[in-house]
PDB file of N, CA and C in Angstrom:
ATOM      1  N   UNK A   1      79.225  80.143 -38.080  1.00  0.00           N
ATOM      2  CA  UNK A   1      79.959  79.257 -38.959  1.00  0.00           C
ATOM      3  C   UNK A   1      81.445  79.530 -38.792  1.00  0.00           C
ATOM      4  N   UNK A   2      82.265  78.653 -38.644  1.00  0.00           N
ATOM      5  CA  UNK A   2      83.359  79.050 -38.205  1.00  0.00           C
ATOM      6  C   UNK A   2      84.816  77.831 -39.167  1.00  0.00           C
ATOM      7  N   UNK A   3      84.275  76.823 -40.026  1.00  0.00           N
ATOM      8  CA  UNK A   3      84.269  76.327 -40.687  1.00  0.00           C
ATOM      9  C   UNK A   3      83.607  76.051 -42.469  1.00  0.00           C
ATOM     10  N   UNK A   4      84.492  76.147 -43.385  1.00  0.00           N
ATOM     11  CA  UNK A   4      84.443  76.530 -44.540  1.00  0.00           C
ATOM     12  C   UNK A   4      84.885  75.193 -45.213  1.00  0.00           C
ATOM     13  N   UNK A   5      83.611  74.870 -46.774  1.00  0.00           N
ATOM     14  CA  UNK A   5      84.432  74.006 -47.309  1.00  0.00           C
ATOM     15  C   UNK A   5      84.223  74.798 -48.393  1.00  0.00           C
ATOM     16  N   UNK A   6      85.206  74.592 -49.485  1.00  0.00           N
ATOM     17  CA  UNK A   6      85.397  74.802 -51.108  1.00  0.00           C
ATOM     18  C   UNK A   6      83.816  74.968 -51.787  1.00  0.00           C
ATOM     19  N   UNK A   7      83.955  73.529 -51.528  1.00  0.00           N
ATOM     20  CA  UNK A   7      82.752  72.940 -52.990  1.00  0.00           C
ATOM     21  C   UNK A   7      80.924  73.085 -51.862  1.00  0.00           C
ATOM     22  N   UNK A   8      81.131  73.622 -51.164  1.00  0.00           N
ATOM     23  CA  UNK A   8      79.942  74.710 -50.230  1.00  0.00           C
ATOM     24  C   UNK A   8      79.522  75.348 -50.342  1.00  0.00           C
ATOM     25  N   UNK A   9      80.840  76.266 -50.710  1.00  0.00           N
ATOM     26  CA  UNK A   9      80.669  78.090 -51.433  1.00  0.00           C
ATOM     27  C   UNK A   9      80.451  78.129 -52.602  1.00  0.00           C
ATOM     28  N   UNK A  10      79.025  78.480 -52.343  1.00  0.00           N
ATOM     29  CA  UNK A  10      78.331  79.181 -54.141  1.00  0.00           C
ATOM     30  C   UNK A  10      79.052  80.593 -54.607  1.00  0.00           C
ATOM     31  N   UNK A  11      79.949  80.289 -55.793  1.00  0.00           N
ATOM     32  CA  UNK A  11      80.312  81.384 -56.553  1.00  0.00           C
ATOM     33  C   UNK A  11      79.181  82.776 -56.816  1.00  0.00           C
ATOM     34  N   UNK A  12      79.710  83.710 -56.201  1.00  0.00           N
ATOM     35  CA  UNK A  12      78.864  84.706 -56.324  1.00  0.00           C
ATOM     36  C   UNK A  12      78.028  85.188 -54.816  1.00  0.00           C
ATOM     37  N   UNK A  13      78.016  84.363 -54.090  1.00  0.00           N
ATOM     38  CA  UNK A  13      77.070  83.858 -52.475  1.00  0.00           C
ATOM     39  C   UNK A  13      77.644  84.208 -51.449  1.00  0.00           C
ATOM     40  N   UNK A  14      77.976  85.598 -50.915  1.00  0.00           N
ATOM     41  CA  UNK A  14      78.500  85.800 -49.597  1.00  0.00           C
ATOM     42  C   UNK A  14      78.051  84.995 -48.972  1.00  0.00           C
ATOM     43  N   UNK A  15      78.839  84.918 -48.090  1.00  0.00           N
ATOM     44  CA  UNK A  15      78.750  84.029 -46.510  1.00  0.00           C
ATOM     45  C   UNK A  15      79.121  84.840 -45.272  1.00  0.00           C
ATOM     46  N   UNK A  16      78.754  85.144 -44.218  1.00  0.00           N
ATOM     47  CA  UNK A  16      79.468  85.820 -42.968  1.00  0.00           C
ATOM     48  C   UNK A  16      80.372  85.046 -41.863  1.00  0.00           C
ATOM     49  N   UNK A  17      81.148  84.711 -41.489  1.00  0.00           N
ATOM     50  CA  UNK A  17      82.424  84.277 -41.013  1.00  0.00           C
ATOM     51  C   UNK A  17      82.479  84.591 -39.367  1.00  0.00           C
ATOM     52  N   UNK A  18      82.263  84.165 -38.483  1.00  0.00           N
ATOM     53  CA  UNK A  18      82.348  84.460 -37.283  1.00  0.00           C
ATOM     54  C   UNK A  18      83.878  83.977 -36.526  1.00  0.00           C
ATOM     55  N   UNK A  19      85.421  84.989 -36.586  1.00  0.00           N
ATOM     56  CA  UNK A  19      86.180  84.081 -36.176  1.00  0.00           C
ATOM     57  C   UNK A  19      87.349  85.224 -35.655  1.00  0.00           C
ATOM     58  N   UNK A  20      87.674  84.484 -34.166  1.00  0.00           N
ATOM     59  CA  UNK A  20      88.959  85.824 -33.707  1.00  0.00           C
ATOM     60  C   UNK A  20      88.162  86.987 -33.522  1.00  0.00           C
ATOM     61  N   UNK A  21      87.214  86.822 -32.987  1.00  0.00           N
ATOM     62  CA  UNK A  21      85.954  88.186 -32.522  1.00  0.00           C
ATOM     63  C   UNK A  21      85.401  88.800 -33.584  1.00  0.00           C
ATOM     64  N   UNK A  22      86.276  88.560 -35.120  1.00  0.00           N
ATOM     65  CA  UNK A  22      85.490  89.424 -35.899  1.00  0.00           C
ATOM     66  C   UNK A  22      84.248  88.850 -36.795  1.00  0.00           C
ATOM     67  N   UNK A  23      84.071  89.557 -37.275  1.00  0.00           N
ATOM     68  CA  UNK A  23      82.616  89.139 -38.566  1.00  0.00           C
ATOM     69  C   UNK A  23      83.445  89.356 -40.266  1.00  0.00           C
ATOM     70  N   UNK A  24      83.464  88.210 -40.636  1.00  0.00           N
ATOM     71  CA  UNK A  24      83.859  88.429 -41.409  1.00  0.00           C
ATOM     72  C   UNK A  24      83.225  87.893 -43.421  1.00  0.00           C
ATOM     73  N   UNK A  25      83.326  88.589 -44.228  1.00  0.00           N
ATOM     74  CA  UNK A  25      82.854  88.528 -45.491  1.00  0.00           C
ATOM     75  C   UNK A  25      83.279  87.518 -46.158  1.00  0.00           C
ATOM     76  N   UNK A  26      82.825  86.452 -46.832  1.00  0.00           N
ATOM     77  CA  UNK A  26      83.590  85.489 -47.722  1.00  0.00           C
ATOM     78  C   UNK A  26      83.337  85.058 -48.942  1.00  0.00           C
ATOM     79  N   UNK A  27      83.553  85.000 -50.135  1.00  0.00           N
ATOM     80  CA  UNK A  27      83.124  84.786 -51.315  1.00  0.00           C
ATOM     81  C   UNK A  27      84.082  84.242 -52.237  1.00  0.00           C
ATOM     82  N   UNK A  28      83.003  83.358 -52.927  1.00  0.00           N
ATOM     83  CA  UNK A  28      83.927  82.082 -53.738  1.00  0.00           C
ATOM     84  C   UNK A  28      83.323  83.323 -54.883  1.00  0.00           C
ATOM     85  N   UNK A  29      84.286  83.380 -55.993  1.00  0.00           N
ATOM     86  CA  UNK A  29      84.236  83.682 -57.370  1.00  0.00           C
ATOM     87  C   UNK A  29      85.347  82.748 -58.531  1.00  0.00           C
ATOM     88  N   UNK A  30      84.506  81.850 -58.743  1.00  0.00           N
ATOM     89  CA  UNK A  30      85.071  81.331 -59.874  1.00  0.00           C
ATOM     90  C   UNK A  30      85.835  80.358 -58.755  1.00  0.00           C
ATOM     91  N   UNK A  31      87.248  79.868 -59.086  1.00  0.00           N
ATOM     92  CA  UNK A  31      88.106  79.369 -58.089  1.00  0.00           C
ATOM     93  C   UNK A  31      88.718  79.668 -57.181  1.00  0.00           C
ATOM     94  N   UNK A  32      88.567  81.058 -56.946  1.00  0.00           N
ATOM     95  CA  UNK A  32      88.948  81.715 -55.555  1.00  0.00           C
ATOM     96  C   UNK A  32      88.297  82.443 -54.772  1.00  0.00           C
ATOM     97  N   UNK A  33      89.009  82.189 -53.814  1.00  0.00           N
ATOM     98  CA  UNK A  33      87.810  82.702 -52.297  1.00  0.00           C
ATOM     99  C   UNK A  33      88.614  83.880 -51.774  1.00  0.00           C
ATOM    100  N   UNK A  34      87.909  85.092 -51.405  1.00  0.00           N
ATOM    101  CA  UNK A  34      88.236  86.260 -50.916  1.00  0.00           C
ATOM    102  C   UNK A  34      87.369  86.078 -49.290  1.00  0.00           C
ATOM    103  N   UNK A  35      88.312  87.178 -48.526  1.00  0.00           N
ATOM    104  CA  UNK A  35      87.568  87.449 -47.632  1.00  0.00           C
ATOM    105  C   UNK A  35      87.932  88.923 -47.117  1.00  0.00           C
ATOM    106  N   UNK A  36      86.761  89.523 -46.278  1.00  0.00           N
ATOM    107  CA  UNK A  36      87.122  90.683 -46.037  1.00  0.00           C
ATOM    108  C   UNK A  36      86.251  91.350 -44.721  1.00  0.00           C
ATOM    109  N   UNK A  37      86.474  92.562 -44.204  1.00  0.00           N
ATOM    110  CA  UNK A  37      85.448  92.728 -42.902  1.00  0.00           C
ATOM    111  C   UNK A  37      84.186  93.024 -43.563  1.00  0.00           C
ATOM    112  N   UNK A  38      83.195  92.322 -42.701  1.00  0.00           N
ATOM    113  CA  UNK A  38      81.897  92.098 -43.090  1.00  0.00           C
ATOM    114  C   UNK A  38      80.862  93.436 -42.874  1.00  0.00           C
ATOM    115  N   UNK A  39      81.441  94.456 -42.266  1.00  0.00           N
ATOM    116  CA  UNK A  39      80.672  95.784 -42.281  1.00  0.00           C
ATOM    117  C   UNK A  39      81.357  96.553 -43.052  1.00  0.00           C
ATOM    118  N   UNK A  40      80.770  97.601 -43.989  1.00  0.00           N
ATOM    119  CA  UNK A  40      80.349  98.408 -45.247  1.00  0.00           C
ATOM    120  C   UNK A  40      81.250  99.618 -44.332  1.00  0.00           C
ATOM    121  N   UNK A  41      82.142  99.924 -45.015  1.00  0.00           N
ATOM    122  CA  UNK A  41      82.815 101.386 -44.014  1.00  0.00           C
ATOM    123  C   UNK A  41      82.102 102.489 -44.491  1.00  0.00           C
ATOM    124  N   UNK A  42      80.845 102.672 -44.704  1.00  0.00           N
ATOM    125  CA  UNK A  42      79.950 103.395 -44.985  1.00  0.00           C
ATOM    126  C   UNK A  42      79.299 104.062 -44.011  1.00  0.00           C
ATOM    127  N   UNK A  43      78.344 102.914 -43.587  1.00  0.00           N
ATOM    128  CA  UNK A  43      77.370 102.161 -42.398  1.00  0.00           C
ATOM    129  C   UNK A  43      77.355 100.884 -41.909  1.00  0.00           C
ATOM    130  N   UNK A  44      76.452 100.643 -41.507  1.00  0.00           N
ATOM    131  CA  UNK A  44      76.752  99.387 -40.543  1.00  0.00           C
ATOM    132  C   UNK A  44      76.362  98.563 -41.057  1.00  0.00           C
ATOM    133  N   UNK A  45      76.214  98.262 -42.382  1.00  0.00           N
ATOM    134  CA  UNK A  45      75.459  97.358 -43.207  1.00  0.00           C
ATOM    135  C   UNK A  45      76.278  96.263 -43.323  1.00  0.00           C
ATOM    136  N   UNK A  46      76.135  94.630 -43.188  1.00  0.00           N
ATOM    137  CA  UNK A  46      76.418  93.858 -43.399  1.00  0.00           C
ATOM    138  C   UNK A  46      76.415  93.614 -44.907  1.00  0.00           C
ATOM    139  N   UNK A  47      78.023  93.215 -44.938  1.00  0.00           N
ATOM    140  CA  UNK A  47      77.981  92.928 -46.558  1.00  0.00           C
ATOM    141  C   UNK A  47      78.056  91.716 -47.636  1.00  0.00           C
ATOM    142  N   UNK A  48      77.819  90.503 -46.715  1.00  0.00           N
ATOM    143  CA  UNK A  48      77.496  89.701 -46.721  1.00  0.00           C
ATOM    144  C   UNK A  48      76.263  89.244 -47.450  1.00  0.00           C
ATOM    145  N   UNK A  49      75.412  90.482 -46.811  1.00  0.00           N
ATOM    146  CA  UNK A  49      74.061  90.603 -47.536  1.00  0.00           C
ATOM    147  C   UNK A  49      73.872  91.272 -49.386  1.00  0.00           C
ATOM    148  N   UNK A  50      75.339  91.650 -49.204  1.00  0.00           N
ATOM    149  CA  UNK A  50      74.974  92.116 -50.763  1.00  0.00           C
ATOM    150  C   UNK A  50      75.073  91.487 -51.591  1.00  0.00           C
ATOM    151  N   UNK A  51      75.766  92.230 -53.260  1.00  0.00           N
ATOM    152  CA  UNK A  51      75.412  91.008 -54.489  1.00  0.00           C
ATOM    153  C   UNK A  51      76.912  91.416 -54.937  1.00  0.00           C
ATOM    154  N   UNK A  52      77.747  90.366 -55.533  1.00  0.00           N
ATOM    155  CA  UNK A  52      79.018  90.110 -56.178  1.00  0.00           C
ATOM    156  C   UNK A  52      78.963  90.464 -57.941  1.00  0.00           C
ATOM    157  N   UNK A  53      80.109  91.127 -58.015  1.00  0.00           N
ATOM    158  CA  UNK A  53      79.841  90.822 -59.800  1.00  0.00           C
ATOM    159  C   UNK A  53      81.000  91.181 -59.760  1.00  0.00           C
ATOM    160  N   UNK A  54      81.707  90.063 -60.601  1.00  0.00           N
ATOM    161  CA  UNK A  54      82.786  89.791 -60.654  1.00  0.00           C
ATOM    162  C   UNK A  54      83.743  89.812 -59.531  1.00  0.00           C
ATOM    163  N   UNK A  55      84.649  91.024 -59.602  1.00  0.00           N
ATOM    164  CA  UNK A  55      85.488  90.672 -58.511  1.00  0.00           C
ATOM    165  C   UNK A  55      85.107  91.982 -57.006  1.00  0.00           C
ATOM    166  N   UNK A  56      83.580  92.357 -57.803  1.00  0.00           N
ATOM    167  CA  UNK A  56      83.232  93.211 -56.852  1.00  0.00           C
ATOM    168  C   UNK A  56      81.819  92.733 -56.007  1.00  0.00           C
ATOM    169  N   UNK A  57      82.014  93.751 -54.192  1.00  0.00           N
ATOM    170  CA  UNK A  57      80.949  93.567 -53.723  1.00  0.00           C
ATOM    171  C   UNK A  57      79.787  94.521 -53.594  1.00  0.00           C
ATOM    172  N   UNK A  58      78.980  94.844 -53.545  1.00  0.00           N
ATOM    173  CA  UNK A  58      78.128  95.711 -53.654  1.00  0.00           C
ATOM    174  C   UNK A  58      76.971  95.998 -52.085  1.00  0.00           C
ATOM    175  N   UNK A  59      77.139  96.825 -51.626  1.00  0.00           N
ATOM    176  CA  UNK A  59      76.631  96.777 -50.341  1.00  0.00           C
ATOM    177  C   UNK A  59      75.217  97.041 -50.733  1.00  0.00           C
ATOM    178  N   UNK A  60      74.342  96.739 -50.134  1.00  0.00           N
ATOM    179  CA  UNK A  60      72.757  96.120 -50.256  1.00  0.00           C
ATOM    180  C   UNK A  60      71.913  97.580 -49.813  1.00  0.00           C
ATOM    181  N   UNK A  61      72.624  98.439 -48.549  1.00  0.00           N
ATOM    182  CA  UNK A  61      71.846  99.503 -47.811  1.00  0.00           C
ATOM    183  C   UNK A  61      72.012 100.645 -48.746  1.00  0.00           C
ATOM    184  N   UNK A  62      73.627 101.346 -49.483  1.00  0.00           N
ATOM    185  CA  UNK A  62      73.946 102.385 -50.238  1.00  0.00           C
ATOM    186  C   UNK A  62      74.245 102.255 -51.530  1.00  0.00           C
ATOM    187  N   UNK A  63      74.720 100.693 -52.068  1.00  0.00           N
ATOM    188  CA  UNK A  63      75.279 100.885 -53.468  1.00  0.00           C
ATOM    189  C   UNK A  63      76.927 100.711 -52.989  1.00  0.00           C
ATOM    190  N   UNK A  64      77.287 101.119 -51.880  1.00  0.00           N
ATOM    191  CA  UNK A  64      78.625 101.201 -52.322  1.00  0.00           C
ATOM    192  C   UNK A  64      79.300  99.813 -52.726  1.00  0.00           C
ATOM    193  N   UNK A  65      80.539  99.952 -53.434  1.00  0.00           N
ATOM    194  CA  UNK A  65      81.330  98.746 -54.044  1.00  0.00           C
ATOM    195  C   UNK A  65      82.576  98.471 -53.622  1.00  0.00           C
ATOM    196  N   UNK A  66      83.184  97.744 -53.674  1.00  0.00           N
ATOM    197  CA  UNK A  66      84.332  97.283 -52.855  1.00  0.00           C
ATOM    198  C   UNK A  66      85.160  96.287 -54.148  1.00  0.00           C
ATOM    199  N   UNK A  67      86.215  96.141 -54.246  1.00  0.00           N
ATOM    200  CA  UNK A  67      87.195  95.385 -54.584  1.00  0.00           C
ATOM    201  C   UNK A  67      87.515  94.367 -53.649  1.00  0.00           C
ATOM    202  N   UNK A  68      87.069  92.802 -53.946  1.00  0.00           N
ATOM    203  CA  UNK A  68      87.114  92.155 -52.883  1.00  0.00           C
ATOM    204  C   UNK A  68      88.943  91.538 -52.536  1.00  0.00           C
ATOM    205  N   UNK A  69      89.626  92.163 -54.243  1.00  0.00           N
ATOM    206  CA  UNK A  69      90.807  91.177 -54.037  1.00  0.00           C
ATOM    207  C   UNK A  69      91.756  92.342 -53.397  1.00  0.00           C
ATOM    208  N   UNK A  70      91.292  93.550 -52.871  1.00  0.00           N
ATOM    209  CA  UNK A  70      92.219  94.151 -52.374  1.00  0.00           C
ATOM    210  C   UNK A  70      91.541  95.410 -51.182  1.00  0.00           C
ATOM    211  N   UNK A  71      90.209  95.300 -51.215  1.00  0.00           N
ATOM    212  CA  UNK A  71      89.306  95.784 -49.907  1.00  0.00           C
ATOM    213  C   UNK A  71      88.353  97.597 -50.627  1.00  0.00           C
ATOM    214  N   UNK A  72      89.561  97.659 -51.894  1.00  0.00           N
ATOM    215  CA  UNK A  72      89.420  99.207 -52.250  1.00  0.00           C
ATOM    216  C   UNK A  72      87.744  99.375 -52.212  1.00  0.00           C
ATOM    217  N   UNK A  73      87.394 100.780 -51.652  1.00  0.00           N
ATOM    218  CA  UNK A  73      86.339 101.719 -51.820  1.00  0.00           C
ATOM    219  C   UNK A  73      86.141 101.774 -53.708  1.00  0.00           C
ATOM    220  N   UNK A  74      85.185 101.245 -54.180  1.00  0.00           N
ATOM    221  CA  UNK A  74      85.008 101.529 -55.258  1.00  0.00           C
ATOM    222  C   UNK A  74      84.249 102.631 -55.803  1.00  0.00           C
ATOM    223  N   UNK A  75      83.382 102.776 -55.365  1.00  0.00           N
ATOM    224  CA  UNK A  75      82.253 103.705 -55.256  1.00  0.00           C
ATOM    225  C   UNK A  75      81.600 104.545 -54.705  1.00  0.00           C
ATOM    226  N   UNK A  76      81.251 105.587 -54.453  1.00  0.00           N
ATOM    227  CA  UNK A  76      80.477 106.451 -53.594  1.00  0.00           C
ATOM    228  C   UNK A  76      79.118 105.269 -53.157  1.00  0.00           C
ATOM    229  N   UNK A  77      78.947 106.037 -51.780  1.00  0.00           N
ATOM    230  CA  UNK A  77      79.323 106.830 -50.487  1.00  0.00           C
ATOM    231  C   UNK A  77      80.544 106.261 -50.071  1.00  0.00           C
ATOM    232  N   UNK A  78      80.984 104.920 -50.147  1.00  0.00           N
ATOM    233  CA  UNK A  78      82.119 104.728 -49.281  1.00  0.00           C
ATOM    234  C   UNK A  78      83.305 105.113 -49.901  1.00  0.00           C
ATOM    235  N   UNK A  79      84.020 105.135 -49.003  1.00  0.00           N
ATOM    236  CA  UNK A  79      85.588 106.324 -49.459  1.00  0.00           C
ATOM    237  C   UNK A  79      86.969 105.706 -48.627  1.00  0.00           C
ATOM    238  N   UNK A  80      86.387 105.151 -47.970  1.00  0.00           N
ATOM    239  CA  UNK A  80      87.538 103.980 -47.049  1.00  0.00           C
ATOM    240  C   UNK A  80      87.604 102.679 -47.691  1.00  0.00           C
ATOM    241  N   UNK A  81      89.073 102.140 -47.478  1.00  0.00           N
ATOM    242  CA  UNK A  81      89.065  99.857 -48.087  1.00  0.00           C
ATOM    243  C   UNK A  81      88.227 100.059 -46.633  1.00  0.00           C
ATOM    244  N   UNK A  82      87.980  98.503 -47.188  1.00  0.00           N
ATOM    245  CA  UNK A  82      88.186  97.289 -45.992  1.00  0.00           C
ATOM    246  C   UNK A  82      89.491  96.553 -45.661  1.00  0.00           C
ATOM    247  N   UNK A  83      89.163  95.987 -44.799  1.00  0.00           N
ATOM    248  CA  UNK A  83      90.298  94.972 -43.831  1.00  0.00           C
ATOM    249  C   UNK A  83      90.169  93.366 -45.260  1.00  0.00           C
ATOM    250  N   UNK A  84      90.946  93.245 -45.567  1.00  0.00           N
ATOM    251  CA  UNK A  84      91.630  91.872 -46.292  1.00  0.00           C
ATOM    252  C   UNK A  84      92.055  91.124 -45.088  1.00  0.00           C
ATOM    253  N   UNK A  85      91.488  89.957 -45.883  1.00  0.00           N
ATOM    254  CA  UNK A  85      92.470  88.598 -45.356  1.00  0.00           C
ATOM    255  C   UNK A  85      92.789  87.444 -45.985  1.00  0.00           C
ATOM    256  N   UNK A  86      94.081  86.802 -45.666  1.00  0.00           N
ATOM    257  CA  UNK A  86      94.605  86.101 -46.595  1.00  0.00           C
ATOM    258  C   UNK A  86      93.770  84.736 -46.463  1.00  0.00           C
ATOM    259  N   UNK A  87      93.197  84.152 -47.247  1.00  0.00           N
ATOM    260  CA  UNK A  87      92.801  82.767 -47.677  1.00  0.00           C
ATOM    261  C   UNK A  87      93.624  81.401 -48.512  1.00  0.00           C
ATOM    262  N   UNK A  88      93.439  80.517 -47.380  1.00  0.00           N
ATOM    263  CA  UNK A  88      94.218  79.508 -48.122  1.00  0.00           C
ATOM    264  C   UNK A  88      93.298  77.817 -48.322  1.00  0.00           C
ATOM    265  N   UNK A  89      93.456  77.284 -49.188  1.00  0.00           N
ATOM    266  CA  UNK A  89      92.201  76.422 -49.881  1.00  0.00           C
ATOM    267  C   UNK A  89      93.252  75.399 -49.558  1.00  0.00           C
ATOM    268  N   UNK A  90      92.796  74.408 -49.099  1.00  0.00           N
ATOM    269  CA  UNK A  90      93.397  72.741 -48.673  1.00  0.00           C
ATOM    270  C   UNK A  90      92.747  71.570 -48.602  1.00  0.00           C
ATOM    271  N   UNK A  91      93.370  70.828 -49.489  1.00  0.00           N
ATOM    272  CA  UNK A  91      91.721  69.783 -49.675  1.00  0.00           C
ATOM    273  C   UNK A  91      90.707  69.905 -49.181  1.00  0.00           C
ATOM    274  N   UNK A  92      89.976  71.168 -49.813  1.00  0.00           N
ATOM    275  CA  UNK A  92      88.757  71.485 -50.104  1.00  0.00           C
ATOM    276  C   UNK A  92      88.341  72.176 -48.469  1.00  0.00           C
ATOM    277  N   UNK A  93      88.896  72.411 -48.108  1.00  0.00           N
ATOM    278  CA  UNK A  93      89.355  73.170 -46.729  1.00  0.00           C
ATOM    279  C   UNK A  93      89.271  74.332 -46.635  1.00  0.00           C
ATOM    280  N   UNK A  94      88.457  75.537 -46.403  1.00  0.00           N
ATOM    281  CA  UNK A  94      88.650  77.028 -46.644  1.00  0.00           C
ATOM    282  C   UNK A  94      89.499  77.109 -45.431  1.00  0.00           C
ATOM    283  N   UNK A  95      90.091  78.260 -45.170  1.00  0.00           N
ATOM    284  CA  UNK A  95      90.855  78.604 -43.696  1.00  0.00           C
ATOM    285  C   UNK A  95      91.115  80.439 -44.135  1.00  0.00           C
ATOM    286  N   UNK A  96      90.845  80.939 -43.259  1.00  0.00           N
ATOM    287  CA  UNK A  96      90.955  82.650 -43.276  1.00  0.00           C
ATOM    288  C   UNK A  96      91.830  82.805 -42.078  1.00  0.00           C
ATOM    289  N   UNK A  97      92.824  83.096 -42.285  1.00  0.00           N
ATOM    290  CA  UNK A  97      93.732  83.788 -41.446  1.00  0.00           C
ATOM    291  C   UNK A  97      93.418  85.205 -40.956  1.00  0.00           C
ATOM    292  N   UNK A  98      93.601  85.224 -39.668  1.00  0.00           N
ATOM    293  CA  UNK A  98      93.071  86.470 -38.793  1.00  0.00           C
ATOM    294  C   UNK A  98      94.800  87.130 -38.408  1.00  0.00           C
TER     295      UNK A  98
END
């Protein structure tokens, strides 16, 4: 998927992002869309696959949590951010800048 619309993205519903070689995480919450690298700096767990609450992601393999609006390690095991990226919404247009 390499193309994103707004009203697509289920609030709460990772999506995985294939773009500029990387894999990337995407999630609508409420009216805004975050994105971030799609592997868990844990393990190799795709995080895509996990579950959102609120403005956090929750990796599916360890538990760990992430801050999606700024990448932070929330939780044990993981202890590293992730990679952020800036998102911009245009008639109903997602676009992730690499």
């Amino acid at each position: 998927m390499s193309d994103l619309l707004f009203d697509q993205l289920e609030s709460g519903k990772p999506v995985k992002l294939e773009k500029a070689g990387k894999t990337i995480c995407v999630t609508r919450v409420g009216d805004e869309v975050f994105a971030i690298d799609d592997t868990c700096t844990h393990s190799e767990a795709s995080l895509s696959e996990g579950d959102v609450t609120d403005f956090k992601i929750e990796c599916w393999l360890h538990g760990a949590e992430f801050d999606l609006r700024t990448g932070e390690a929330i939780t044990l095991p993981a202890n590293i951010a992730l990679e952020t990226y800036p998102v911009r919404i245009e008639a109903n247009r997602v676009t992730v800048e690499i």
